[in-house]
PDB file of N, CA and C in Angstrom:
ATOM      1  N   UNK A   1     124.624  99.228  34.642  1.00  0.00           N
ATOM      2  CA  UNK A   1     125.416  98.523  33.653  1.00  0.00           C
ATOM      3  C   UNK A   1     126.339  97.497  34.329  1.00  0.00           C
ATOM      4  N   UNK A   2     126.815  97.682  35.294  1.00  0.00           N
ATOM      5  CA  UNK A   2     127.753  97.009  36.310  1.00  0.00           C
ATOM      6  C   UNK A   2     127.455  95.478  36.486  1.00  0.00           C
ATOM      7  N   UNK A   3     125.693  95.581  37.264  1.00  0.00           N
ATOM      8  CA  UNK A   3     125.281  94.848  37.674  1.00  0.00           C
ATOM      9  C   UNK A   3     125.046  93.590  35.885  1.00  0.00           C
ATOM     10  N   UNK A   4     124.562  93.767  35.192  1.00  0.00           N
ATOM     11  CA  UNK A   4     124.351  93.719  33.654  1.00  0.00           C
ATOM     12  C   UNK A   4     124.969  92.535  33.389  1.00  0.00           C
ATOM     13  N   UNK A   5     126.648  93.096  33.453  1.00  0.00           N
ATOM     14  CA  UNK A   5     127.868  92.518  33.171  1.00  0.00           C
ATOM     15  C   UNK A   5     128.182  91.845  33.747  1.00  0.00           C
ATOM     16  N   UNK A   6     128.203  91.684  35.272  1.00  0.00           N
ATOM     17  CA  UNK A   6     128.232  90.759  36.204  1.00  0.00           C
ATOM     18  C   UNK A   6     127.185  89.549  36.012  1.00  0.00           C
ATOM     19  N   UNK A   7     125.676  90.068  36.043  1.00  0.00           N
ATOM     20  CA  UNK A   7     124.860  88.573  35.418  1.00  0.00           C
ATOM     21  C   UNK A   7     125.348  87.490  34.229  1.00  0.00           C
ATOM     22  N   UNK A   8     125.659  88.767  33.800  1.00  0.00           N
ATOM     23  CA  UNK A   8     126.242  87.741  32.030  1.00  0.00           C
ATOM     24  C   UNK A   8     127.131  86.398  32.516  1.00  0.00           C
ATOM     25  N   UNK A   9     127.653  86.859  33.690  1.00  0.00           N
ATOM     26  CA  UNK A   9     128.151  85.105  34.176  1.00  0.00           C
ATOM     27  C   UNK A   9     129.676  84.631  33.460  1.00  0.00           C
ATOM     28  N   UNK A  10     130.225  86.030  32.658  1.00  0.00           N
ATOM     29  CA  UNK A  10     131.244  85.419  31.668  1.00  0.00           C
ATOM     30  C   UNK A  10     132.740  86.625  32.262  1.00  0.00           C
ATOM     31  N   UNK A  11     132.623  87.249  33.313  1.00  0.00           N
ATOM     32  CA  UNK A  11     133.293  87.470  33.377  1.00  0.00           C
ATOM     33  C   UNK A  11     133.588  88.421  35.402  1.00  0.00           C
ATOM     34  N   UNK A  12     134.571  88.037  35.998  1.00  0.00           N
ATOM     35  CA  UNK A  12     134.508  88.984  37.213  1.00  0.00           C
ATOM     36  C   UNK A  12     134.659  90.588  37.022  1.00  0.00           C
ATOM     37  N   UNK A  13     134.270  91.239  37.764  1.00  0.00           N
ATOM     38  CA  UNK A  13     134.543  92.682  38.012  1.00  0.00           C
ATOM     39  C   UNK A  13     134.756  93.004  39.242  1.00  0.00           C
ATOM     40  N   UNK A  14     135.972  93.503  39.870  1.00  0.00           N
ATOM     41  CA  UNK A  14     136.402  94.134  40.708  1.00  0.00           C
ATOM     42  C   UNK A  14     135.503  96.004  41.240  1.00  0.00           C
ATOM     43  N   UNK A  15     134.859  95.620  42.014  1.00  0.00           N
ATOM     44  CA  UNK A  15     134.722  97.445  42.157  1.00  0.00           C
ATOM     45  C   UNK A  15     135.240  98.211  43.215  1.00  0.00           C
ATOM     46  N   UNK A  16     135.862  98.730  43.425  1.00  0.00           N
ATOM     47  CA  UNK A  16     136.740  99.572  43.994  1.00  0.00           C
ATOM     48  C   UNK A  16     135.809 100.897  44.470  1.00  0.00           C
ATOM     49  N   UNK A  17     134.939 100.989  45.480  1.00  0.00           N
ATOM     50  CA  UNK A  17     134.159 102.191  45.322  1.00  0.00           C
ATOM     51  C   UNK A  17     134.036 103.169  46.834  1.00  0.00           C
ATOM     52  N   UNK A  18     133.563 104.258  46.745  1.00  0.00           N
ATOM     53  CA  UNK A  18     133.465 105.611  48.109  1.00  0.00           C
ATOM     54  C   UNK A  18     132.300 105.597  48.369  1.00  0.00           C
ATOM     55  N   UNK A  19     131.211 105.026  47.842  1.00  0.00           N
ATOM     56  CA  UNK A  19     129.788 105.176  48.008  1.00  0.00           C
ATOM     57  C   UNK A  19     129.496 103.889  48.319  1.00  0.00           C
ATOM     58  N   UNK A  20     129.408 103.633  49.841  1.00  0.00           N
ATOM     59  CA  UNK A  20     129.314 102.428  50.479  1.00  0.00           C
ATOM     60  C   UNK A  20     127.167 102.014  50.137  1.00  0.00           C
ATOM     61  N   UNK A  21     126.619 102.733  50.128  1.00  0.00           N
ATOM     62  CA  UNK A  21     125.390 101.797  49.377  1.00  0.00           C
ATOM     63  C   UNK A  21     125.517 101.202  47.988  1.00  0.00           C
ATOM     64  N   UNK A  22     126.156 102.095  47.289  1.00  0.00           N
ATOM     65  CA  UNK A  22     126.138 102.035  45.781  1.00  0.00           C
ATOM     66  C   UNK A  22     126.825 100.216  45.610  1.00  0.00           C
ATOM     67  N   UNK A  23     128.587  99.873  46.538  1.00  0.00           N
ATOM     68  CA  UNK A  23     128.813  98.758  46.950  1.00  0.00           C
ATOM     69  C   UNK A  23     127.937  97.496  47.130  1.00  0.00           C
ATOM     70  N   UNK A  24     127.394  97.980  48.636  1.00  0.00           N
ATOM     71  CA  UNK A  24     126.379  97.088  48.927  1.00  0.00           C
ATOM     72  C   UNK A  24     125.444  96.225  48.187  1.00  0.00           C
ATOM     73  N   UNK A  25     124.964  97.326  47.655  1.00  0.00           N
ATOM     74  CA  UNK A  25     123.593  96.727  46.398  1.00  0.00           C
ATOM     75  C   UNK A  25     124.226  95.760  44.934  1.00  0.00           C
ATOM     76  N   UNK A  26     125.719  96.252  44.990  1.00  0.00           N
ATOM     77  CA  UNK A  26     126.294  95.468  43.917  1.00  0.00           C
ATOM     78  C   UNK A  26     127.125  93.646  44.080  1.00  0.00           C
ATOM     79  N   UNK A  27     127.291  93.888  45.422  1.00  0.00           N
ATOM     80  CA  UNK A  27     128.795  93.626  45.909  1.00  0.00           C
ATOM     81  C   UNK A  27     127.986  91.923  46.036  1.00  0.00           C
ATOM     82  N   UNK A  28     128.476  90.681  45.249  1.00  0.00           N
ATOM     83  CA  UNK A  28     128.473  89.405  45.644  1.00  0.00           C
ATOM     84  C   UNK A  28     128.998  88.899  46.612  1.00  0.00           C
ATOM     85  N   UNK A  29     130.478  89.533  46.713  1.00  0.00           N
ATOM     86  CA  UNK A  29     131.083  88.963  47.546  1.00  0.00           C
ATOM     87  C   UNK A  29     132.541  90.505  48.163  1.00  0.00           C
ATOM     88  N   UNK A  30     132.533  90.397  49.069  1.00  0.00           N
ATOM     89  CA  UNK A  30     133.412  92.061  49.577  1.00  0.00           C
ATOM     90  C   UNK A  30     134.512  91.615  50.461  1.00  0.00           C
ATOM     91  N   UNK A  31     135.663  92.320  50.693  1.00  0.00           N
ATOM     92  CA  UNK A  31     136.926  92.063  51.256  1.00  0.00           C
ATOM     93  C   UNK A  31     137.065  93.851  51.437  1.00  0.00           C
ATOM     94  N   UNK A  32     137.309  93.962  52.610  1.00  0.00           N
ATOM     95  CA  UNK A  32     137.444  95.464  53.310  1.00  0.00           C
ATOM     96  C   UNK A  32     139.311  94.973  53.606  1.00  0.00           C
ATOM     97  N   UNK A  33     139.858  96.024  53.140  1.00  0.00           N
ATOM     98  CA  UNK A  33     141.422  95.874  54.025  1.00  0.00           C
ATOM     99  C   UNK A  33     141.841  97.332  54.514  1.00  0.00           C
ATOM    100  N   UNK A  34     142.341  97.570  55.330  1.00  0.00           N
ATOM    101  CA  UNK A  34     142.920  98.702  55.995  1.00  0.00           C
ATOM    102  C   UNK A  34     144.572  98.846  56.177  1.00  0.00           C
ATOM    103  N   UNK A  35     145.616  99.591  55.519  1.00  0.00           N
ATOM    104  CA  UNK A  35     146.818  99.339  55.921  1.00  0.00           C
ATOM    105  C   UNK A  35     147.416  98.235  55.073  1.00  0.00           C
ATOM    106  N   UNK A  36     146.762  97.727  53.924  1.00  0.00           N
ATOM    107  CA  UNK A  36     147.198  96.860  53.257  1.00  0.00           C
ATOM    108  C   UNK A  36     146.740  95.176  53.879  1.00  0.00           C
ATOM    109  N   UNK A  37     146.052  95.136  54.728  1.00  0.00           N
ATOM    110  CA  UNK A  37     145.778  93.947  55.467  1.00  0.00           C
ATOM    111  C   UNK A  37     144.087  94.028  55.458  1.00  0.00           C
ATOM    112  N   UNK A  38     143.369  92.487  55.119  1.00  0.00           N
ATOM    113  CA  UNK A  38     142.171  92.073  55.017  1.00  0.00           C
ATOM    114  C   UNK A  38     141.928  92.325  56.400  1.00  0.00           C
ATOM    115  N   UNK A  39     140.762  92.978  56.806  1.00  0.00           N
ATOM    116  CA  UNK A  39     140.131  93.026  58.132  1.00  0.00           C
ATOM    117  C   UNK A  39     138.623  92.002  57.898  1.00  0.00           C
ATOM    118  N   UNK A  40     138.223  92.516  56.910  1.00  0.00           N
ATOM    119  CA  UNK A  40     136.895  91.757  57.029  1.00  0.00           C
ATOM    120  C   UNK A  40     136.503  91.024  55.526  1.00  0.00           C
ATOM    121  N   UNK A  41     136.102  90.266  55.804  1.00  0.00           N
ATOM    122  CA  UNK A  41     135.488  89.571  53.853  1.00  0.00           C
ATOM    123  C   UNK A  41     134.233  88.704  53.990  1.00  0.00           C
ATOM    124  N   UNK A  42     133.631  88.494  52.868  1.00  0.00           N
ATOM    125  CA  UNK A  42     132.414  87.663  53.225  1.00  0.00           C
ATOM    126  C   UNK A  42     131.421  87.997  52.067  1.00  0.00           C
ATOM    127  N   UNK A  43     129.965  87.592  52.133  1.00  0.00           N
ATOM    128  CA  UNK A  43     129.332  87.458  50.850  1.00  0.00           C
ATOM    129  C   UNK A  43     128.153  88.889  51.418  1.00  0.00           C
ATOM    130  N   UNK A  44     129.009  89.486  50.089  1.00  0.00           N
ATOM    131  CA  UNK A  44     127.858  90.384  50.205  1.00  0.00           C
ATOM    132  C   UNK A  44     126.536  90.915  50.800  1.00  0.00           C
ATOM    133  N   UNK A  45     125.201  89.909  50.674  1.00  0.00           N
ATOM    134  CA  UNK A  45     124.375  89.872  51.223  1.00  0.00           C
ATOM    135  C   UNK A  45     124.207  90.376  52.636  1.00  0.00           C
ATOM    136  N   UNK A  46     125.601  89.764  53.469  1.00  0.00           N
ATOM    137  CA  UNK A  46     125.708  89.634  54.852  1.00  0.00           C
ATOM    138  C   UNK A  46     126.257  91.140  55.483  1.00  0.00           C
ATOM    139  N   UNK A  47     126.579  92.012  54.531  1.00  0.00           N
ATOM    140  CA  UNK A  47     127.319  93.417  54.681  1.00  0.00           C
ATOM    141  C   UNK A  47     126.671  94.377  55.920  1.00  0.00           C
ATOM    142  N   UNK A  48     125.108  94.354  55.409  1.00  0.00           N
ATOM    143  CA  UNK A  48     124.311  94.986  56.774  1.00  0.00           C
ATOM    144  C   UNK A  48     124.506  94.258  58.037  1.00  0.00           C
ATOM    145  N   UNK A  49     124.165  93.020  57.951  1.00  0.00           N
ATOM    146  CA  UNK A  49     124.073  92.389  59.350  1.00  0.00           C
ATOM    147  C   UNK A  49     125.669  91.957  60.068  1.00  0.00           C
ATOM    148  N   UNK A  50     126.713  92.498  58.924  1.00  0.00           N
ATOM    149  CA  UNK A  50     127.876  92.582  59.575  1.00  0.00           C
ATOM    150  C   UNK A  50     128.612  93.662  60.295  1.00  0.00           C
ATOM    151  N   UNK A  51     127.968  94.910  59.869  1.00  0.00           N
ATOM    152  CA  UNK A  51     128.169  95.956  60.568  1.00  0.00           C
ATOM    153  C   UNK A  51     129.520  96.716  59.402  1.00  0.00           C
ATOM    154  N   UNK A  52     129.463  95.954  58.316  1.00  0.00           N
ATOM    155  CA  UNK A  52     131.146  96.337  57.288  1.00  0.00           C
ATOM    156  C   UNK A  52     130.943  98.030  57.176  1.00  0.00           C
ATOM    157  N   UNK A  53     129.544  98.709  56.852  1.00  0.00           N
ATOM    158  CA  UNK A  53     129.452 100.309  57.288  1.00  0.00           C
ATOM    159  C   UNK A  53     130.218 100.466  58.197  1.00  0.00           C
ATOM    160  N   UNK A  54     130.244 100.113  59.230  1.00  0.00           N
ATOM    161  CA  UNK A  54     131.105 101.119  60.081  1.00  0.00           C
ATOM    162  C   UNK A  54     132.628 100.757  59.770  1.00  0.00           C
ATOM    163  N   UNK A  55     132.812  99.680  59.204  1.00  0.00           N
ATOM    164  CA  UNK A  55     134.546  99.624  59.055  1.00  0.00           C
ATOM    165  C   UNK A  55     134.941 100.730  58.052  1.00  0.00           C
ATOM    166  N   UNK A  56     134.210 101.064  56.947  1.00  0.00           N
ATOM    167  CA  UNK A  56     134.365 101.884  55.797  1.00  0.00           C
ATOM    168  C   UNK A  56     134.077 103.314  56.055  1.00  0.00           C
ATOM    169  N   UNK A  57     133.556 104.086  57.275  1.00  0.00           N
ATOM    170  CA  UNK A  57     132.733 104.917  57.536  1.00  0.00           C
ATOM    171  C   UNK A  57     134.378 106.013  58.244  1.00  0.00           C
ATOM    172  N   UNK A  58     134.023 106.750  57.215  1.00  0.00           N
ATOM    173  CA  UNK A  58     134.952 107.954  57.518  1.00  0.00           C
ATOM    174  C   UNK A  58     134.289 109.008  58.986  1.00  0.00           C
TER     175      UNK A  58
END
């Protein structure tokens, strides 16, 4: 449904999520912060070949 709403083109959605694939597969565009400070941001797509798993990886 997420994804759905996002095509519709009429409005942003923020997702806030713990299930770093579930992210991935959604995510246009992602901003990781730690401590209140942006560490990493960038377009989605690029998430695997950026390594952003391991920034999120408990």
């Amino acid at each position: 449904m997420i994804r759905k709403l996002a095509d519709q083109g009429d409005m942003s959605i923020v997702l806030v999520e713990q299930f770093y694939d579930f992210a991935e597969e959604l995510a246009d565009n992602y901003t990781v912060m730690a401590r209140g400070q942006v560490i990493a941001q960038g377009v989605g797509s690029e998430m695997q070949e950026k390594g952003i798993q391991d920034l999120v990886a408990i």
